[in-house]
Protein backbone atom coordinates (compact mmCIF):
# COMPACT_ATOMS: atom_id res chain seq x y z
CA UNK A 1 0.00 0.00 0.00
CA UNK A 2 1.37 3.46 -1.33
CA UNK A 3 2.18 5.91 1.62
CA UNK A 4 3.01 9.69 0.62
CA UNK A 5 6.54 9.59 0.44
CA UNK A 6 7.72 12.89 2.34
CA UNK A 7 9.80 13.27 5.71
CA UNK A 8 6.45 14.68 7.40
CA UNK A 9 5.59 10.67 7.86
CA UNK A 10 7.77 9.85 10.95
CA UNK A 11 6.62 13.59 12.08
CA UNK A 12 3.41 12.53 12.24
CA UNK A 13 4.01 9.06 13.81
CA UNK A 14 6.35 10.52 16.43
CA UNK A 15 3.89 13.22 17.64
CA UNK A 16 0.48 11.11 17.01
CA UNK A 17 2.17 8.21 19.32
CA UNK A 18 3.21 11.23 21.76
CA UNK A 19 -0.51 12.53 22.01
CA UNK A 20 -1.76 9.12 22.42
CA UNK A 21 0.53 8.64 25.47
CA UNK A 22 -1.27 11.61 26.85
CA UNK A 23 -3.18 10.66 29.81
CA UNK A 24 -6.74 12.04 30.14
CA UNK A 25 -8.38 12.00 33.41
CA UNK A 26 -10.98 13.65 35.46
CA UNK A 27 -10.49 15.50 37.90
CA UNK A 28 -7.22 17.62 37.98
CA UNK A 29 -5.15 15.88 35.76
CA UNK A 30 -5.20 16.21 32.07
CA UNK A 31 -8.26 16.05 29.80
CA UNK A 32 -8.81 16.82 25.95
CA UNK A 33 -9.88 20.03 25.35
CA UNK A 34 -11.45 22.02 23.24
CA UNK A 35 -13.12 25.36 24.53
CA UNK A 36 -14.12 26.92 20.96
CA UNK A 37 -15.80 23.37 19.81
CA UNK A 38 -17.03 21.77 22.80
CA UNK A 39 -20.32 21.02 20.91
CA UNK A 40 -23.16 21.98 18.75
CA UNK A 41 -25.34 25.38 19.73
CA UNK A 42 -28.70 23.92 17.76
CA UNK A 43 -31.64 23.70 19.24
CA UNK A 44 -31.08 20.47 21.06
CA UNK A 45 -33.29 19.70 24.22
CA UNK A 46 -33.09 16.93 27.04
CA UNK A 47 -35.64 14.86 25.34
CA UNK A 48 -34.76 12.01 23.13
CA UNK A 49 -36.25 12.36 18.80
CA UNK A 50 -39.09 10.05 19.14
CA UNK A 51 -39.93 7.91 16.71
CA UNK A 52 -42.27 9.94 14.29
CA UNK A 53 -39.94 12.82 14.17
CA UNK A 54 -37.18 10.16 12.82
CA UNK A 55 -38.95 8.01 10.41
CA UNK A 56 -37.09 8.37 6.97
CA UNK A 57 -34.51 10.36 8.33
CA UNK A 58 -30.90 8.80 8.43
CA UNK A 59 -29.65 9.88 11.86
CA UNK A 60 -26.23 10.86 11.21
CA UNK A 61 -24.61 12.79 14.33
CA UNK A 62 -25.25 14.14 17.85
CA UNK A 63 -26.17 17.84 18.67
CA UNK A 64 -25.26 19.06 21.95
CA UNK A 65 -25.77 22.67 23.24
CA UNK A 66 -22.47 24.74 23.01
CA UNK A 67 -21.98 24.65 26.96
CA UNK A 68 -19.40 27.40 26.96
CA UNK A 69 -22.13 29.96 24.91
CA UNK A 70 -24.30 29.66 27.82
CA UNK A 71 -21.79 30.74 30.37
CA UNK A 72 -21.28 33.96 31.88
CA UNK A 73 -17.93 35.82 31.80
CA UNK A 74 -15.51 33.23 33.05
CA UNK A 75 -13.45 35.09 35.84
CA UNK A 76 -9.82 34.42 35.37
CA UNK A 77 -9.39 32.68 38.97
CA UNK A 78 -11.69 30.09 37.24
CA UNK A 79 -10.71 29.98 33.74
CA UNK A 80 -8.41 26.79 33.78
CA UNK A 81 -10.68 24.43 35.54
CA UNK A 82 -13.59 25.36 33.83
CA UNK A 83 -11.81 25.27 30.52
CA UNK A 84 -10.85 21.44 31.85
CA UNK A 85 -14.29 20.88 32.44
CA UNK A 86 -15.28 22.13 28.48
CA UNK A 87 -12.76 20.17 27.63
CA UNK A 88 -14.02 16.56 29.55
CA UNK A 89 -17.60 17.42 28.12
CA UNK A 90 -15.76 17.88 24.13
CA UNK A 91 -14.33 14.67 25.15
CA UNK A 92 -17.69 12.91 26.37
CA UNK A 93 -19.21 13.74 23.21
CA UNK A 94 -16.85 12.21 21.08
CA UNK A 95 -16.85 9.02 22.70
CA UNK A 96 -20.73 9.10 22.91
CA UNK A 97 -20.12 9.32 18.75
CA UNK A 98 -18.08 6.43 18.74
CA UNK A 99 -20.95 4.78 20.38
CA UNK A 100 -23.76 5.70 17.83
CA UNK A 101 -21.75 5.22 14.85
CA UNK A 102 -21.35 1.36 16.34
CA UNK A 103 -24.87 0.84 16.84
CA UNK A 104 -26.15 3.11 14.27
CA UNK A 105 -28.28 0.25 12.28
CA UNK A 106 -29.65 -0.69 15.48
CA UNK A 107 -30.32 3.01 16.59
CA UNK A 108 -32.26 3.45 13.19
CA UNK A 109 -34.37 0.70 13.77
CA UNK A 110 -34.63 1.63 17.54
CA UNK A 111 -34.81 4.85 18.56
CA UNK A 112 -35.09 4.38 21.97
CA UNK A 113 -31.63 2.27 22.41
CA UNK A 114 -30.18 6.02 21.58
CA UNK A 115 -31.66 7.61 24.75
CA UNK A 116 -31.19 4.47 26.87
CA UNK A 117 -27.45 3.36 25.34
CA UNK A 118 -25.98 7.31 24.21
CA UNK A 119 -28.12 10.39 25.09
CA UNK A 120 -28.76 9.24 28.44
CA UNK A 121 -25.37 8.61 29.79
CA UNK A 122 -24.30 11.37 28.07
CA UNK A 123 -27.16 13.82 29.49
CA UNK A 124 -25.58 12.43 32.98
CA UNK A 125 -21.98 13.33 32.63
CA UNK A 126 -23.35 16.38 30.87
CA UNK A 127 -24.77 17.21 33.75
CA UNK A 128 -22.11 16.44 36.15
CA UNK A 129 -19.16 18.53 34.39
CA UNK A 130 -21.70 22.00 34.18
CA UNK A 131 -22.28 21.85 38.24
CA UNK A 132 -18.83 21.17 38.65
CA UNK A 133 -18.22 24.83 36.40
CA UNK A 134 -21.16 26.00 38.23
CA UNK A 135 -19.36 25.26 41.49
CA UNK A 136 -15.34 27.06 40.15
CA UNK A 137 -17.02 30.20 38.82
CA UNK A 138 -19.19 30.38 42.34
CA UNK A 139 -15.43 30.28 43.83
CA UNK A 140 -14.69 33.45 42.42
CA UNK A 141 -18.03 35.17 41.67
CA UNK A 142 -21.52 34.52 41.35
CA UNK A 143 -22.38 31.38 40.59
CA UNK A 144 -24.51 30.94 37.29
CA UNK A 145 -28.15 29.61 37.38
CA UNK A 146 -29.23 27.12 34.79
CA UNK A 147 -26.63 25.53 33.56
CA UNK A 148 -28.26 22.20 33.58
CA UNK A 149 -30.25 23.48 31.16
CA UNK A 150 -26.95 23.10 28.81
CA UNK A 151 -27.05 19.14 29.13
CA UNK A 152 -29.25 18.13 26.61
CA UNK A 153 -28.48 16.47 23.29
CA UNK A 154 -30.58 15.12 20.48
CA UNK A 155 -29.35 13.17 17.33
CA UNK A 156 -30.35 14.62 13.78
CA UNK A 157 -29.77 14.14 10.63
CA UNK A 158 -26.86 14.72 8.42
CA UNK A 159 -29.52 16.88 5.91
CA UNK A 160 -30.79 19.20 8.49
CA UNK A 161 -28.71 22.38 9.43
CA UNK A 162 -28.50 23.07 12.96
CA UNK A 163 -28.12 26.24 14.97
CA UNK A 164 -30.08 29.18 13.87
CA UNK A 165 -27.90 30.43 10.97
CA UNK A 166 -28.14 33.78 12.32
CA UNK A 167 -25.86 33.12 15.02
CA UNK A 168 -25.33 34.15 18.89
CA UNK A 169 -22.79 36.74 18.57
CA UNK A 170 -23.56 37.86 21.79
CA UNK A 171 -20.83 38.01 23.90
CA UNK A 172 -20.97 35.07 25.87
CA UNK A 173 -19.97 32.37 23.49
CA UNK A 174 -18.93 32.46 19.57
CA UNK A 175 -19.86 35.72 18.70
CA UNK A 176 -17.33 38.04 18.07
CA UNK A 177 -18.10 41.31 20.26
CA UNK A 178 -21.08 41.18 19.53
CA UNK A 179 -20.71 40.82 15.62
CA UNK A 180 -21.79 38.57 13.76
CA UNK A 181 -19.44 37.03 11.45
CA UNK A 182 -20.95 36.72 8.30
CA UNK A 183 -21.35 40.95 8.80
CA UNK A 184 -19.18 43.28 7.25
CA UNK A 185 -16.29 40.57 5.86
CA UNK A 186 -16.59 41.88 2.43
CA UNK A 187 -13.86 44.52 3.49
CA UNK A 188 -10.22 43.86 2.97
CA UNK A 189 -10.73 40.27 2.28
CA UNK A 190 -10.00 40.47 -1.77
CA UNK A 191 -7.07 42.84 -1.39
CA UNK A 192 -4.29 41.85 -2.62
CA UNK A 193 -5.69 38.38 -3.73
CA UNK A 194 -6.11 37.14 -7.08
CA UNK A 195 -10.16 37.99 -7.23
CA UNK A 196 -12.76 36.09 -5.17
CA UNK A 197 -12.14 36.61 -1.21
CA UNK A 198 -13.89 39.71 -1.13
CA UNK A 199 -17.28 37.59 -0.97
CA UNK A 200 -19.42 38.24 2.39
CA UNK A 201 -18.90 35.13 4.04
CA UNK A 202 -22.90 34.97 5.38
CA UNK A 203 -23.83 34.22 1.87
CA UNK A 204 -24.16 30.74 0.63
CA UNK A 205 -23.31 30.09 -2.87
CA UNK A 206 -23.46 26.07 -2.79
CA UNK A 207 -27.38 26.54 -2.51
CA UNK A 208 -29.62 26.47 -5.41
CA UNK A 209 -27.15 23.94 -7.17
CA UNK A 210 -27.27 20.57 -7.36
CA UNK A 211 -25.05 19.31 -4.84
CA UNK A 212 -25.30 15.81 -4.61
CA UNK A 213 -26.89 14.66 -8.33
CA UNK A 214 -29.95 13.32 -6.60
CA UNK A 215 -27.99 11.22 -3.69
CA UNK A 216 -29.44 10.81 -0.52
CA UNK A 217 -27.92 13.63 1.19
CA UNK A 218 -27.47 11.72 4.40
CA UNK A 219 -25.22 8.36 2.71
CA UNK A 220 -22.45 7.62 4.15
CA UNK A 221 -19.08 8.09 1.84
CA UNK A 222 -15.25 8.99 3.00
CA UNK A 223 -12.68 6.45 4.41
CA UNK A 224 -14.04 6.63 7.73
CA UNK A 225 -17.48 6.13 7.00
CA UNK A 226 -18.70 9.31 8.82
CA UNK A 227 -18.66 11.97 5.78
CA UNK A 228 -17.92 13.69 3.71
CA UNK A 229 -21.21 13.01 1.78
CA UNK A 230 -21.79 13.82 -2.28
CA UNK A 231 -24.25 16.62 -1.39
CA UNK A 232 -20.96 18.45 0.46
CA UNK A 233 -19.31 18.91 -3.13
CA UNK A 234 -20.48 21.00 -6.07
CA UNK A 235 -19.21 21.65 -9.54
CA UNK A 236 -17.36 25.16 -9.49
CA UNK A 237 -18.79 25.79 -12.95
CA UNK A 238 -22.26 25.84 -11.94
CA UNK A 239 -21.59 28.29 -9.29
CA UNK A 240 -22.39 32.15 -10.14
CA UNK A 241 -19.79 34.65 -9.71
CA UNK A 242 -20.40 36.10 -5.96
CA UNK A 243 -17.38 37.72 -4.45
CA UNK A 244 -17.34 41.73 -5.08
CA UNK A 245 -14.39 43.65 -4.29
CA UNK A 246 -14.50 46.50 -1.53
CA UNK A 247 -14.57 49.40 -2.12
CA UNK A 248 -11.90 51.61 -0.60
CA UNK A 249 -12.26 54.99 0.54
CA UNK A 250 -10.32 58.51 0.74
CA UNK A 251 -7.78 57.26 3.39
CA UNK A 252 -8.07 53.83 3.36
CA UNK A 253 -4.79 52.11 3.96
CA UNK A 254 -3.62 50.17 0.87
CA UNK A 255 -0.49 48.47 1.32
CA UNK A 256 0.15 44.32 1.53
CA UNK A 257 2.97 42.68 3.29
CA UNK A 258 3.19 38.80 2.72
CA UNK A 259 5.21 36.59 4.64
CA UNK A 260 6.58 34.11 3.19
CA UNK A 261 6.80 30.76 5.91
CA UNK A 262 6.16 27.53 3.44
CA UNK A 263 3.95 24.62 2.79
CA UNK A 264 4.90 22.34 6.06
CA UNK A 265 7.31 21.13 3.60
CA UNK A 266 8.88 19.84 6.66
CA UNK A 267 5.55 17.68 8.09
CA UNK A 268 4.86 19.28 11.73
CA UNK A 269 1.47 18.02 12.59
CA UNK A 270 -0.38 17.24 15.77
CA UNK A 271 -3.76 16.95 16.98
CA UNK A 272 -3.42 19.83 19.76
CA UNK A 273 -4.22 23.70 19.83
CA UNK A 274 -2.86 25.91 22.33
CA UNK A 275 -5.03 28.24 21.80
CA UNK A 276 -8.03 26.60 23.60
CA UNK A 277 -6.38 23.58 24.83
CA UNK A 278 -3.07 24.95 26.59
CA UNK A 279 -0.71 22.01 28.50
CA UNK A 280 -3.09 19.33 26.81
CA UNK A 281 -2.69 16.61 24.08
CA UNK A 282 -4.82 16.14 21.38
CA UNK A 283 -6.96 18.70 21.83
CA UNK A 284 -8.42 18.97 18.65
CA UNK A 285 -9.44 15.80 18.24
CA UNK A 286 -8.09 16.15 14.68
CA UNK A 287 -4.76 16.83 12.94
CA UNK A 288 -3.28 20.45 12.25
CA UNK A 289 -0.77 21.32 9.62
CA UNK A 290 0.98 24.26 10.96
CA UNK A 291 3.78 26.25 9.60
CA UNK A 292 5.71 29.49 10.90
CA UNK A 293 6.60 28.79 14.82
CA UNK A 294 8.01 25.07 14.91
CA UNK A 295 7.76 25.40 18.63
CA UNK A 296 3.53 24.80 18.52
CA UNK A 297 1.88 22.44 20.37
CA UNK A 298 0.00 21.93 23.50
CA UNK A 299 2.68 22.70 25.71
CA UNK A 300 4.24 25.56 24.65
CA UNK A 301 4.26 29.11 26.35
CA UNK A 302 4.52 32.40 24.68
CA UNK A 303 8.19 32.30 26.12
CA UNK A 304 8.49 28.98 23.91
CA UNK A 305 7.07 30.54 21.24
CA UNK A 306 9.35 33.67 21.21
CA UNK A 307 12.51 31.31 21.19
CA UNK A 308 11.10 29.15 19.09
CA UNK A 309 12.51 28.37 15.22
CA UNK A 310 10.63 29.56 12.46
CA UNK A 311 10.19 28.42 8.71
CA UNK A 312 9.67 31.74 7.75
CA UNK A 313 12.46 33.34 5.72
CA UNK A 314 11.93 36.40 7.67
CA UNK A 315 13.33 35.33 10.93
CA UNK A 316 11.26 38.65 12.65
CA UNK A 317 8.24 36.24 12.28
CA UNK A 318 7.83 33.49 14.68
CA UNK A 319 4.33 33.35 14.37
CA UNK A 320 2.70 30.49 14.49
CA UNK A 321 -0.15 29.68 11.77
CA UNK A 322 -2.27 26.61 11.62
CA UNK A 323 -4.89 24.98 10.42
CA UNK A 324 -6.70 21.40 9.69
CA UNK A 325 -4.97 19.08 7.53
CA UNK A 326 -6.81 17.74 4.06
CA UNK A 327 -7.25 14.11 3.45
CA UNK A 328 -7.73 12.13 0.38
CA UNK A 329 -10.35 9.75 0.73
CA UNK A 330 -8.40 7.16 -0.85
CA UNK A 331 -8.36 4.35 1.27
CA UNK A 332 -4.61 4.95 1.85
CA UNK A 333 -3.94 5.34 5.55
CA UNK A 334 -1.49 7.61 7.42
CA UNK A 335 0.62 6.51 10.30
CA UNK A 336 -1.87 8.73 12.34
CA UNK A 337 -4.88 5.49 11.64
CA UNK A 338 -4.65 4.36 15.02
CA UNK A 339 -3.82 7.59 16.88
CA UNK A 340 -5.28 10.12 18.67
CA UNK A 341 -6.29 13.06 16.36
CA UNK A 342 -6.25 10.81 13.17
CA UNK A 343 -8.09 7.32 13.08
CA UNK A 344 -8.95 7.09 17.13
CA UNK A 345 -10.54 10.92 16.03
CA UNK A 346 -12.54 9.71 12.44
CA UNK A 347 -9.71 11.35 10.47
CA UNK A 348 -8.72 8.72 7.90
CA UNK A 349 -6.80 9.06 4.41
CA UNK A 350 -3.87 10.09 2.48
CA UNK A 351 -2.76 13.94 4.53
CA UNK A 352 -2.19 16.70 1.50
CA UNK A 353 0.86 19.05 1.43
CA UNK A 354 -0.52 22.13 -0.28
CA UNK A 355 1.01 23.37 -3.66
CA UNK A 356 1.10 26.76 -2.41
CA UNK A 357 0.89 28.79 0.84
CA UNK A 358 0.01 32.98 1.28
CA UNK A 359 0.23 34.78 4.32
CA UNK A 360 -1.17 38.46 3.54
CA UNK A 361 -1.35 41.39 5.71
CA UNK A 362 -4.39 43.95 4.29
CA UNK A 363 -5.09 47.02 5.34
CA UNK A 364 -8.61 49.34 6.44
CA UNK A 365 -10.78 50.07 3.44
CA UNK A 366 -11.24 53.38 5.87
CA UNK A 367 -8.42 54.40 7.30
CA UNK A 368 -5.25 53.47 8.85
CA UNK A 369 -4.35 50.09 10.78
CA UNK A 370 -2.36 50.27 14.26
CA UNK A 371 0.06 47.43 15.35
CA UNK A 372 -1.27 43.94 16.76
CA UNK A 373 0.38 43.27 20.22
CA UNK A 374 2.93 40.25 20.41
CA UNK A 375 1.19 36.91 21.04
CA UNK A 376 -2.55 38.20 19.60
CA UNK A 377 -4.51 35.07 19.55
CA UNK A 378 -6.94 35.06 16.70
CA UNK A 379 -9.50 31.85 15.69
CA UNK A 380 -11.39 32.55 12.81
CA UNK A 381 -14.02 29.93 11.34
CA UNK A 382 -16.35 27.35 13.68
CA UNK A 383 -15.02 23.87 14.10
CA UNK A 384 -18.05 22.53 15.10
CA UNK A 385 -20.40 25.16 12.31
CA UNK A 386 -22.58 21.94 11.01
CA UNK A 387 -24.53 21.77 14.41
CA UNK A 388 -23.28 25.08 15.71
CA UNK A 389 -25.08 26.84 12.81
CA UNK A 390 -22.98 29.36 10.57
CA UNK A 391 -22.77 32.91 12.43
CA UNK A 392 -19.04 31.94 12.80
CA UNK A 393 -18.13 29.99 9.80
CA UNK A 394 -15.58 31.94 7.69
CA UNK A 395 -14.00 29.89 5.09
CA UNK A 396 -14.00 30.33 1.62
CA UNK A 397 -13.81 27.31 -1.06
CA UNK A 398 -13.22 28.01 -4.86
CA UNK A 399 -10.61 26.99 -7.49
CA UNK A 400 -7.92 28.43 -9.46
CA UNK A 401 -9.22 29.48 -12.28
CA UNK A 402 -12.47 30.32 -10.07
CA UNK A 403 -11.85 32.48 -7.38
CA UNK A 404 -14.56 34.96 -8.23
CA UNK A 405 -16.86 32.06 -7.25
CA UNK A 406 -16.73 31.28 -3.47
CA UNK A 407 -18.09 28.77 -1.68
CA UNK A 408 -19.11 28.11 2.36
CA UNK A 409 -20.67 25.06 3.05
CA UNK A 410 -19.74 23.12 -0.04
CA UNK A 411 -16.07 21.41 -1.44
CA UNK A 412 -15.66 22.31 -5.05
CA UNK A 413 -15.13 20.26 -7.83
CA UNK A 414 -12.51 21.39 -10.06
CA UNK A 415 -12.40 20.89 -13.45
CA UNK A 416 -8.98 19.23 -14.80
CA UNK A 417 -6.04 21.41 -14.71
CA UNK A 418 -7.70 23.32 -11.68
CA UNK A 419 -6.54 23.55 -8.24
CA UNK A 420 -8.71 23.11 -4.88
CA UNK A 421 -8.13 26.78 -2.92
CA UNK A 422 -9.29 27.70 0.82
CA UNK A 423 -9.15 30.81 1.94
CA UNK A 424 -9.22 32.46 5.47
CA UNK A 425 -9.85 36.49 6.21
CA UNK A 426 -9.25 36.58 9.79
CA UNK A 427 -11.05 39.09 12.11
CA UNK A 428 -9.53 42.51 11.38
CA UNK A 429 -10.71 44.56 14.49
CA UNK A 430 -8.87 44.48 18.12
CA UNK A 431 -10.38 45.34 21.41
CA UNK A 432 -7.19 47.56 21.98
CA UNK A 433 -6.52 45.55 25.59
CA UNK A 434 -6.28 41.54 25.06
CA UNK A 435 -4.03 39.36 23.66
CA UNK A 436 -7.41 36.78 24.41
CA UNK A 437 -11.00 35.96 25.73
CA UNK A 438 -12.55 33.75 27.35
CA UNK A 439 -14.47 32.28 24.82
CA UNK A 440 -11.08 32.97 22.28
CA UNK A 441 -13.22 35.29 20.14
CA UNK A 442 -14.46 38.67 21.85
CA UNK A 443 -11.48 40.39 21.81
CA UNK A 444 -11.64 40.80 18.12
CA UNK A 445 -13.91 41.67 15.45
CA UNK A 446 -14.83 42.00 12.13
CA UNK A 447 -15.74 45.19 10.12
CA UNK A 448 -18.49 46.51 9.98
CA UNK A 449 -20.58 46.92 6.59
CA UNK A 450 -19.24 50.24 6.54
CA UNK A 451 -15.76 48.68 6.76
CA UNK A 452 -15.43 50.43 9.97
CA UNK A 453 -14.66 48.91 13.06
CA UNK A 454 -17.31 48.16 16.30
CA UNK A 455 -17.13 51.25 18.97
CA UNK A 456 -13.94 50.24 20.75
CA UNK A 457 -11.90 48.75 18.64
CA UNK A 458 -9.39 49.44 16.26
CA UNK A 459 -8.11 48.32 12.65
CA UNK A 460 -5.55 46.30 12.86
CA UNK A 461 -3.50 44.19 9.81
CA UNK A 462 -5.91 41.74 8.34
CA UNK A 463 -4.36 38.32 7.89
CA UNK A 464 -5.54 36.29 4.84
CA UNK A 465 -4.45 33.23 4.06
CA UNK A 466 -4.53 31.15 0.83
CA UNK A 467 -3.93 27.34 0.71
CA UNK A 468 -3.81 25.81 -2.62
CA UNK A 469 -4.13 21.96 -3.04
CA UNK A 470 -2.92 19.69 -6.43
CA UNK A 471 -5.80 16.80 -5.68
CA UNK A 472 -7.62 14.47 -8.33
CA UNK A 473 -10.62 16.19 -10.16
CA UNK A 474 -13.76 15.57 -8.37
CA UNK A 475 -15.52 14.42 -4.89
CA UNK A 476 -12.88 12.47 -2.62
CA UNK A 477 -11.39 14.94 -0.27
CA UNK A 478 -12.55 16.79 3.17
CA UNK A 479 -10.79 18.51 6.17
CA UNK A 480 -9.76 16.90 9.45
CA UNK A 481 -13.12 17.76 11.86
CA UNK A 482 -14.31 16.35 15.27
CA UNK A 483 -15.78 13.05 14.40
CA UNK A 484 -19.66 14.33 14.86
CA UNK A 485 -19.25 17.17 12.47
CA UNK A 486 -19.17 14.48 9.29
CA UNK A 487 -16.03 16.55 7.93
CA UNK A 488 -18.61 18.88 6.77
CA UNK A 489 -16.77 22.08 4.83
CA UNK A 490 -18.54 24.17 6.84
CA UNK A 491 -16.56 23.35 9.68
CA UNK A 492 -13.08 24.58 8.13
CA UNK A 493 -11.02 27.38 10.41
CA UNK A 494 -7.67 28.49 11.06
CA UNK A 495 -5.43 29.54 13.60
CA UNK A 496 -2.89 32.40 14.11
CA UNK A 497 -1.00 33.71 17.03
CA UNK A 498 1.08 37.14 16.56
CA UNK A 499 4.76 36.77 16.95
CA UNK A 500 6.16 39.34 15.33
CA UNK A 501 9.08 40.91 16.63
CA UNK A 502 8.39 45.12 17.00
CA UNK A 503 10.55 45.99 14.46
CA UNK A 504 8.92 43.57 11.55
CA UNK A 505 5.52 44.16 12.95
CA UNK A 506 5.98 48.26 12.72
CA UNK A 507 7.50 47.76 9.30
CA UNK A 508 4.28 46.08 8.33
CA UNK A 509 2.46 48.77 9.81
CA UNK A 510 4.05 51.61 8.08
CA UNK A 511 4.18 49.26 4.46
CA UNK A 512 0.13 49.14 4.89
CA UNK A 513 -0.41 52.38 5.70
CA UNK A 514 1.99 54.10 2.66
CA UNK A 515 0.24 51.84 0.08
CA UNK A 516 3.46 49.72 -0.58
CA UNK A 517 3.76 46.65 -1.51
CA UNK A 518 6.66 44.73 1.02
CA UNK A 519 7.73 41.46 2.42
């Protein structure tokens, strides 16, 4: 059997092997976490789909409330244990997956063995791990009413959307101060780029085609037998043009500076983020390429990340970018099958090196940007968008060739010759204080529709990234995803953390806001 023949192989296998080592336990020790994705915001309940409500449906995943959306501000006494306790209840929903997806023929013949075998249990621990938050935020504060309330989970279907599509940018969980993503992303996100990320985000182009050529949208297909499905891809020439450049105005800072840090020619990979899951292994649940800092993973401080080496030619930039790695759905396995993150995680098939990696700064379509502070945490995109709804999903699919045509919640099919391309605006408004939030997302913002930024922040360098991808013509790829998100596209995001040194970051600066051109 034909493995991909580059030096990221024993990478992989060293740090997949490493994460599975991890121990997770209860408690105080470690646990898998995952504070941004800890589970679906839909409009799940604590009763079980009865039978009616599932006949001819093909129950495909499980749909939790997003426990960390209903909590109040999260003092900072209490932040680490109740991020441990997110993290146990991410962790209690993937194994309650597992579960389904062995007894899913039974489950669709038996509706009630879900609520006696998986929701129930689950509702329990559920249950459990919010009264144990309850009890470290009462520590330090108040301590929040109705958090049971958060326990519930339903299964549903892989052809219903969950969430609300409008989204709960409110503060308290994925919104981002207050804005909703899909808002105001039009801005900056084309300049620079080679036509099509200028398109708002909260549009969705893949509807109104014909994604799946009459399929049952909720069949099983990929490797791993949990998605991707043929309603996920469409043909890129049946899409309409949709992404309009901004327009600028009298002041508007104009300049680019790209960064130049590679393809993870060198294969660093693991299944951690240190974003949300700091001092913990695999918590992702599913495999990151990352490039930039090579000093990434779970354990690593913002000292560590300062001293860390860099594969960007610039050595001023030891910032750390990453994101989820593609997979062909080949039936070729990685050495990741039976680790944590890969195969243990649903995340099976052949890992892609992109063709091509850009790392562009943009600048205000208003004014002028100010510097980012050193070790700026930015997420942009929903892991967990299929049940969370879209108010935070912000990638962009499309083609070369194509890139005037964007697509959200769809994979493109390319026609021969083409190349798959994913593209990532991140949030391009800073609260002017933190580096982070709680919830990883309120202290940054998009634009406004006015390209302006909410009352109390301020512009700062947009980062958009580009990842281009040489795979066969046609369905047979997806992202890594948490194993009950089906490795929907709509679940694509990316990572970045600001390390700059003062003196590249202020060059930047200045290069953006003179209209040059730099690197």
């Amino acid at each position: 059997m034909r493995r991909t023949s580059r030096k990221k192989r024993s990478t992989l296998a060293n740090r997949a092997i490493a994460a599975s080592a991890a121990l997770i336990l209860g408690g105080g020790g470690l646990v898998a976490v995952n504070v941004y994705a800890s589970a679906g915001e839909g409009p799940s309940g604590s009763s079980p789909p009865t039978r009616t409500q599932n006949a001819g449906r093909q129950l495909s995943t499980i749909d939790c409330p997003e426990a960390v959306n209903g909590l109040p501000e999260v003092p900072d006494e209490a932040r680490g244990e109740v991020d441990r306790e997110l993290a146990v209840m991410d962790t209690q929903i993937t194994d309650a997956y597992q579960q389904f997806a062995d007894r899913k023929e039974q489950i669709a013949r038996d509706p009630g063995l879900a609520e006696n075998a998986v929701l129930g249990p689950l509702r329990s621990k559920r249950t459990a791990s919010l009264d144990r938050i309850g009890i470290a935020i009462g520590r330090a504060g108040e301590r929040p009413a109705g958090l049971e309330s958060l326990a519930g989970c339903s299964l549903r279907a892989d052809d219903s959307r969950g969430g609300n599509g409008g989204g709960r940018g409110d503060g308290n969980g994925g919104g981002d101060g207050g804005q909703d993503d899909g808002q105001g992303q039009d801005q900056g996100q084309n300049q620079g780029q080679d036509g099509g990320q200028g398109q708002d985000p909260g549009q969705d182009p893949g509807q109104g085609q014909d994604p799946g050529q009459g399929e049952d949208p909720g069949q099983d297909q990929g490797q791993g037998g949990n998605g991707p499905v043929a309603a996920d891809f469409v043909d890129i020439q049946s899409v309409q043009p949709n992404a309009d450049r901004p327009r600028q105005r009298r002041g508007a800072s104009r300049g680019t500076f790209t960064t130049d840090c590679g393809r993870n020619e060198n294969g660093k990979f693991n299944p951690d983020n240190v974003i949300v899951a700091p001092g913990v292994s695999n918590g992702a649940h599913h495999m990151h390429d990352y490039i930039g800092n090579q000093a990434n993973d779970a354990f690593a401080s913002d000292d560590d990340l300062a001293n860390g080496a860099t594969t960007c030619r610039n050595q001023g930039d030891r910032s750390t970018y990453y994101w989820p790695v593609l997979r062909l759905q080949n039936g070729q396995d990685e050495n990741d099958v039976d680790a944590d993150g890969g195969g243990r995680d649903q995340n099976v098939g052949e890992i892609q090196t992109p063709s091509q990696v850009t790392l562009k700064f943009v600048g205000s379509p208003v004014g002028r940007v100010t510097a980012m502070p050193r070790f700026l945490r930015i997420i942009t995109g929903d892991a967990k968008a299929f049940t969370n709804g879209d108010a935070n999903a912000n990638a962009s699919w499309s083609c070369t060739g194509f890139e005037d045509r964007q697509l959200k919640d769809k994979y493109p099919i390319c026609p021969e010759g083409s190349q798959v391309v994913r593209t990532f605006a991140f949030q391009n408004c800073w609260d002017g204080q933190n580096t982070d939030s709680a919830n990883h997302r309120t202290h940054v913002a998009f634009a406004q529709g006015n390209g302006r930024c909410p009352s109390g922040f301020r512009a700062v360098p947009q980062l958009v990234q580009r990842i281009v991808y040489d795979v066969p013509p046609g369905p047979g790829f997806a992202v890594d995803s948490f194993p009950e998100q089906l490795h929907k596209p709509i679940t694509d995001h990316g990572d970045f953390i600001n390390v700059f040194d003062d003196r590249l970051m202020n060059k930047m600066v200045r290069c953006i806001n003179d209209g040059r051109r730099c690197r």
